[in-house]
Protein backbone atom coordinates (compact mmCIF):
# COMPACT_ATOMS: atom_id res chain seq x y z
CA UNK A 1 136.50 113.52 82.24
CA UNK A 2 139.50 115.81 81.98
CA UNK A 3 142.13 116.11 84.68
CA UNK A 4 141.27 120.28 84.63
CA UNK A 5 137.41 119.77 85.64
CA UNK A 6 138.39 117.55 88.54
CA UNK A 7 141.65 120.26 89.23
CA UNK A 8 138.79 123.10 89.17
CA UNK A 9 135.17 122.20 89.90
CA UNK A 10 137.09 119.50 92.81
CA UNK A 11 134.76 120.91 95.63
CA UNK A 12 131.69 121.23 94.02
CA UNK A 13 131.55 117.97 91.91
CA UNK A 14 132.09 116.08 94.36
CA UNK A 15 129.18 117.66 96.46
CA UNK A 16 127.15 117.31 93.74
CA UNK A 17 128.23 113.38 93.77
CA UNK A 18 128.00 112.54 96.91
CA UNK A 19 124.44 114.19 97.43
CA UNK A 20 123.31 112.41 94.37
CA UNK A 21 124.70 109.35 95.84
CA UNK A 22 122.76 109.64 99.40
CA UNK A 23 119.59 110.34 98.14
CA UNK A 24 119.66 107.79 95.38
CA UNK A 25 120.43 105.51 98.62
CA UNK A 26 116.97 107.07 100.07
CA UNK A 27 114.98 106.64 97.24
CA UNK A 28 116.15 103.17 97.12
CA UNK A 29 115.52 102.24 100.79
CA UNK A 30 112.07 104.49 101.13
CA UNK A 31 109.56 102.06 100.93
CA UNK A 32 106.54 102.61 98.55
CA UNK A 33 102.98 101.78 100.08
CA UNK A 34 101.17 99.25 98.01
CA UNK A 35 99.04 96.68 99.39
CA UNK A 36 96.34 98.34 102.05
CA UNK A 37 93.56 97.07 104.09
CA UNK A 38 90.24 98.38 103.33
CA UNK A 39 86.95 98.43 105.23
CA UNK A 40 83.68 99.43 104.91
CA UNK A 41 83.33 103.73 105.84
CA UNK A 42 79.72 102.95 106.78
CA UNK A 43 78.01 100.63 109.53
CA UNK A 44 76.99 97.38 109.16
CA UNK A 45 72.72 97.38 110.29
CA UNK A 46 71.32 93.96 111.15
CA UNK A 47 68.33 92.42 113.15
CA UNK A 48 68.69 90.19 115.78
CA UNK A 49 68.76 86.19 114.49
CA UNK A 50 70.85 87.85 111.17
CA UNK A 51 74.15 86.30 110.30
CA UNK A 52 76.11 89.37 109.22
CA UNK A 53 79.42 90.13 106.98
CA UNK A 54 81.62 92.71 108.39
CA UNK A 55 83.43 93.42 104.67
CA UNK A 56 87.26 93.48 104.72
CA UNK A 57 89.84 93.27 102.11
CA UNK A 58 92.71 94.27 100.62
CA UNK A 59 93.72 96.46 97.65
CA UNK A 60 94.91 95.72 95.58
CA UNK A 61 94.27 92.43 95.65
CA UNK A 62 97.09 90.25 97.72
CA UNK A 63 97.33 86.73 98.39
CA UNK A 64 96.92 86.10 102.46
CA UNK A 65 96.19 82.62 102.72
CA UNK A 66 99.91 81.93 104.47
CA UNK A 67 99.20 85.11 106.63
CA UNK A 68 97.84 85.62 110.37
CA UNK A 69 94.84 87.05 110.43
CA UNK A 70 93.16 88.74 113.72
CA UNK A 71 89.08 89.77 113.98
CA UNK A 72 89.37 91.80 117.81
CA UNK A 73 86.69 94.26 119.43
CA UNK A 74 89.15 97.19 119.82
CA UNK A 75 87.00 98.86 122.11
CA UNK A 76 87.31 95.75 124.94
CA UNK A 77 90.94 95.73 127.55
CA UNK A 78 91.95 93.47 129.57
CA UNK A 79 90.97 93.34 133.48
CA UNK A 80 93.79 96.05 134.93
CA UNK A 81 93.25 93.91 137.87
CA UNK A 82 94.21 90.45 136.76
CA UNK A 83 97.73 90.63 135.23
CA UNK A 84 97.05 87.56 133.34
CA UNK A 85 94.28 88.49 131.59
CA UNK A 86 94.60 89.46 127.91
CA UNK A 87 92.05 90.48 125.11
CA UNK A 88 90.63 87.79 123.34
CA UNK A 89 89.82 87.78 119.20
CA UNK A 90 86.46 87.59 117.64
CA UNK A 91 88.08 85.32 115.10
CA UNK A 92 91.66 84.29 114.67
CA UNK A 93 93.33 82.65 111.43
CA UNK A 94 96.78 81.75 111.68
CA UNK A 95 98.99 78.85 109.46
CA UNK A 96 96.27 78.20 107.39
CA UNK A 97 93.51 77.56 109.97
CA UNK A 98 91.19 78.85 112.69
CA UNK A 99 92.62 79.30 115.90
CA UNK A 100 89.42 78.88 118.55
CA UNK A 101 91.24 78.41 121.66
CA UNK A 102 92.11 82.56 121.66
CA UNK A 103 88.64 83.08 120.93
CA UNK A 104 85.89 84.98 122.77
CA UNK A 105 83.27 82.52 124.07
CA UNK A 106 80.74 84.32 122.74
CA UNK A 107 81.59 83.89 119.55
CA UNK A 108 82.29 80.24 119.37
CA UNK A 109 81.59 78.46 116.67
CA UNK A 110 80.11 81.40 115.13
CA UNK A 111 82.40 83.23 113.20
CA UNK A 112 83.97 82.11 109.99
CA UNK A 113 86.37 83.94 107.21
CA UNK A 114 85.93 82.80 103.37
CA UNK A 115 89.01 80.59 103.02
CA UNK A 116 88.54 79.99 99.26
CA UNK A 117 88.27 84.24 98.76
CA UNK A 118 91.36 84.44 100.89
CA UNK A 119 93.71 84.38 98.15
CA UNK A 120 92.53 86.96 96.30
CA UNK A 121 92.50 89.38 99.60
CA UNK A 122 89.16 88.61 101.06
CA UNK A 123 89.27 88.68 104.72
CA UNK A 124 85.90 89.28 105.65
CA UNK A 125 84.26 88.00 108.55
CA UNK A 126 80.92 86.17 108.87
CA UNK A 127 79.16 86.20 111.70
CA UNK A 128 76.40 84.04 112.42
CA UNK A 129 73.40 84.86 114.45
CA UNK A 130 73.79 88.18 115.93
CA UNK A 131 72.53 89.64 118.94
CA UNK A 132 72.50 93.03 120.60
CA UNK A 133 75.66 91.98 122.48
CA UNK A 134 77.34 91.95 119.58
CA UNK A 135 76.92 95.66 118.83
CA UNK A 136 80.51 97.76 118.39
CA UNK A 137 83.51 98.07 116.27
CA UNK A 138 85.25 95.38 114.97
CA UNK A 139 89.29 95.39 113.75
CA UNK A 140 90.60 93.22 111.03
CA UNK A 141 94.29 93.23 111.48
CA UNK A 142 96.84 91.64 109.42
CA UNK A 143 99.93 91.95 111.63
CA UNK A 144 103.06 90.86 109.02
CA UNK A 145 101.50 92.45 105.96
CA UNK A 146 104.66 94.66 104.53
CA UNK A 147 102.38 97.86 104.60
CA UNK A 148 102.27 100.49 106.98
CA UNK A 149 97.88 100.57 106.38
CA UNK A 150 97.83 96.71 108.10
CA UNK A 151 93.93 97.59 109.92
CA UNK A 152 90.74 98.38 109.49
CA UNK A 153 88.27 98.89 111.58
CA UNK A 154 84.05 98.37 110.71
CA UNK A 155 81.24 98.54 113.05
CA UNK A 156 78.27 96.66 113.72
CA UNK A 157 75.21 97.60 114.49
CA UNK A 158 72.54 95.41 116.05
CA UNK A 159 68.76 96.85 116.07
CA UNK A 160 65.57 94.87 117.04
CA UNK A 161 63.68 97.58 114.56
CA UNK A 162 65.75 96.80 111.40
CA UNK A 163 64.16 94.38 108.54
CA UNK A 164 65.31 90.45 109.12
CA UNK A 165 66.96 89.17 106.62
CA UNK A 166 68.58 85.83 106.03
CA UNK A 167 71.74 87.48 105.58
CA UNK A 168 73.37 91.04 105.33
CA UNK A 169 75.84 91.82 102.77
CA UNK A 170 76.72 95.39 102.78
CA UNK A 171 79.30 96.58 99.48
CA UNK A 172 82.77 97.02 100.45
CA UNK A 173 83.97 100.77 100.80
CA UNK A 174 86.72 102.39 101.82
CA UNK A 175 87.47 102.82 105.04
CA UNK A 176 88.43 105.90 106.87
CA UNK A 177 92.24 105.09 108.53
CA UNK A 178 91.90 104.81 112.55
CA UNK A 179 94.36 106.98 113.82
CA UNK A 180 96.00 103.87 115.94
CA UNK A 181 95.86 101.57 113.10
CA UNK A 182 96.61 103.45 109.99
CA UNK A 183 98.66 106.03 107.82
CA UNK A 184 96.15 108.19 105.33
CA UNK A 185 96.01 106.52 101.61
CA UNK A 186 97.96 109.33 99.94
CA UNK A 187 100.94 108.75 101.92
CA UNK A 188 102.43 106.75 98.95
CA UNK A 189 101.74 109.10 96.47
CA UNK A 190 102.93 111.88 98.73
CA UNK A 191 106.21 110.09 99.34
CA UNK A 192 105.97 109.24 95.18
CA UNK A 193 105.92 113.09 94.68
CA UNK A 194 108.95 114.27 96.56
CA UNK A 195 111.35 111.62 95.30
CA UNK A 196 110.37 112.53 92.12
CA UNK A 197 111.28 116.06 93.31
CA UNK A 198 114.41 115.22 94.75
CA UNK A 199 115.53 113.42 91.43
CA UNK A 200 114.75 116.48 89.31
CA UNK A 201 116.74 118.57 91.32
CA UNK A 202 119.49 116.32 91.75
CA UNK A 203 119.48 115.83 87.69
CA UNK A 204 119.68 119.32 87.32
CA UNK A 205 122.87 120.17 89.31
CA UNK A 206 124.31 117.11 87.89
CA UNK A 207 123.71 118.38 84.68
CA UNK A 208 124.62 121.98 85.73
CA UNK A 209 128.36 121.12 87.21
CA UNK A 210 128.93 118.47 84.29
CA UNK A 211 128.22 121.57 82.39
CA UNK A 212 130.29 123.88 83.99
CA UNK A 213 133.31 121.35 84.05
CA UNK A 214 133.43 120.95 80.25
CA UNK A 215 132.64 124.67 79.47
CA UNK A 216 135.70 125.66 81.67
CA UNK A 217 137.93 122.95 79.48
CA UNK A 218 136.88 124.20 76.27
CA UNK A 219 137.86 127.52 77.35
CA UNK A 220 141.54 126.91 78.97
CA UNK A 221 142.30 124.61 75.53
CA UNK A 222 140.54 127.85 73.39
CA UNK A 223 143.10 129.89 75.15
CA UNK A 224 146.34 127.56 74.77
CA UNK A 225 145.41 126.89 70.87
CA UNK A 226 145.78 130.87 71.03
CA UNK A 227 148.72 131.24 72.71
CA UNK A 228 150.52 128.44 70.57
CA UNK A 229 149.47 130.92 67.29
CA UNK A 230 150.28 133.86 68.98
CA UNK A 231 153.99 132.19 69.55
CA UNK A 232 153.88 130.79 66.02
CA UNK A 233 153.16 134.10 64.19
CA UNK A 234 155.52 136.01 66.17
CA UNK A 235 158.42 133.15 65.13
């Protein structure tokens, strides 16, 4: 670039620069939400005696074999009474394998997730023989996934008057975000959408000061190329 852009567009160039600069820093460091836990947006019926699937999974699909995975009762806290209390999981996976001394007693040797399904994102949880006890909301929680949707919550419901079957497999839907656990689904795309803003705009005053630097040095070397004929001719 010529010395007489720099000389005369000095303050706003490097404006425009540095505020290209920072917010290609943002854009870089804003993360982009991917992988998110999905669960099912309507309850999961079952009679008594029924081993149930509470559906759970991620999308898209996402390896979390080497992952912890927690199965809690959200709805159930600790004893404020007895500081040493804490809340116990339905089902807990962690380095590869069950974990049943943090489990519930009621749900011992009951509960199971489908290890082979894992790696594609399948973290469902089978329970076997429910009972009325069982009834409530159950959270599927994957507490190092790199995504800001990491829960999901799907309840169960337990009714002597529903048709016995050997087992209940309900599709897997979406799941509305809990407040607590989530961020809404569009949140990438909304994110997507004003970075893409930001680098239009940004492109644009680039593209406008680059423009008004070179315009300004075609016009002071127009006007010396003058000057030099106007001195020639009068020689």
């Amino acid at each position: 670039m010529c010395t007489c852009c720099l000389d005369s567009k000095k303050p706003s160039f490097i404006v425009a620069l540095w505020t290209f600069i920072l917010c290609s820093e943002f854009i870089v460091r804003t993360p982009v939400q991917a992988v998110m836990v999905i669960g099912s947006s309507l309850p999961i019926f079952a009679a008594p005696g029924d081993d149930v699937i509470l559906p759970c999974h991620l999308k898209p699909m996402f390896d979390v074999q080497g992952l912890t995975v927690e199965w809690s009762k959200p709805d159930l806290k600790p004893d404020p009474s007895d500081r040493l209390s804490r809340v116990e999981y339905v089902h807990l996976y962690r380095d590869r394998k069950e974990v049943p001394d943090m489990k519930m007693a009621s749900y011992f040797r009951r509960t199971e997730l489908f290890m082979d399904a894992m790696k594609h994102g399948n973290i469902s949880l089978k329970i076997l023989n429910v009972s009325e006890e069982d009834n409530g909301r159950y959270r599927c929680f994957i507490p190092k996934l790199r995504s800001r949707v990491k829960a999901a919550v799907v309840e169960l419901v337990v009714d002597p008057d529903f048709a016995k079957t050997s087992t209940t497999e309900m599709p897997l839907h979406f799941q509305t975000p809990d407040p607590q656990d989530t961020t809404p689904a569009n949140a990438g795309r909304s994110r997507v959408s004003v970075v893409a803003v930001v680098i239009t705009f940004m492109s644009v005053l680039v593209v406008v000061a680059f423009s008004a630097c070179f315009s300004r040095c075609l016009h002071q070397k127009l006007n010396k190329l003058s000057e030099g004929k106007t001195t020639q001719s009068q020689v």
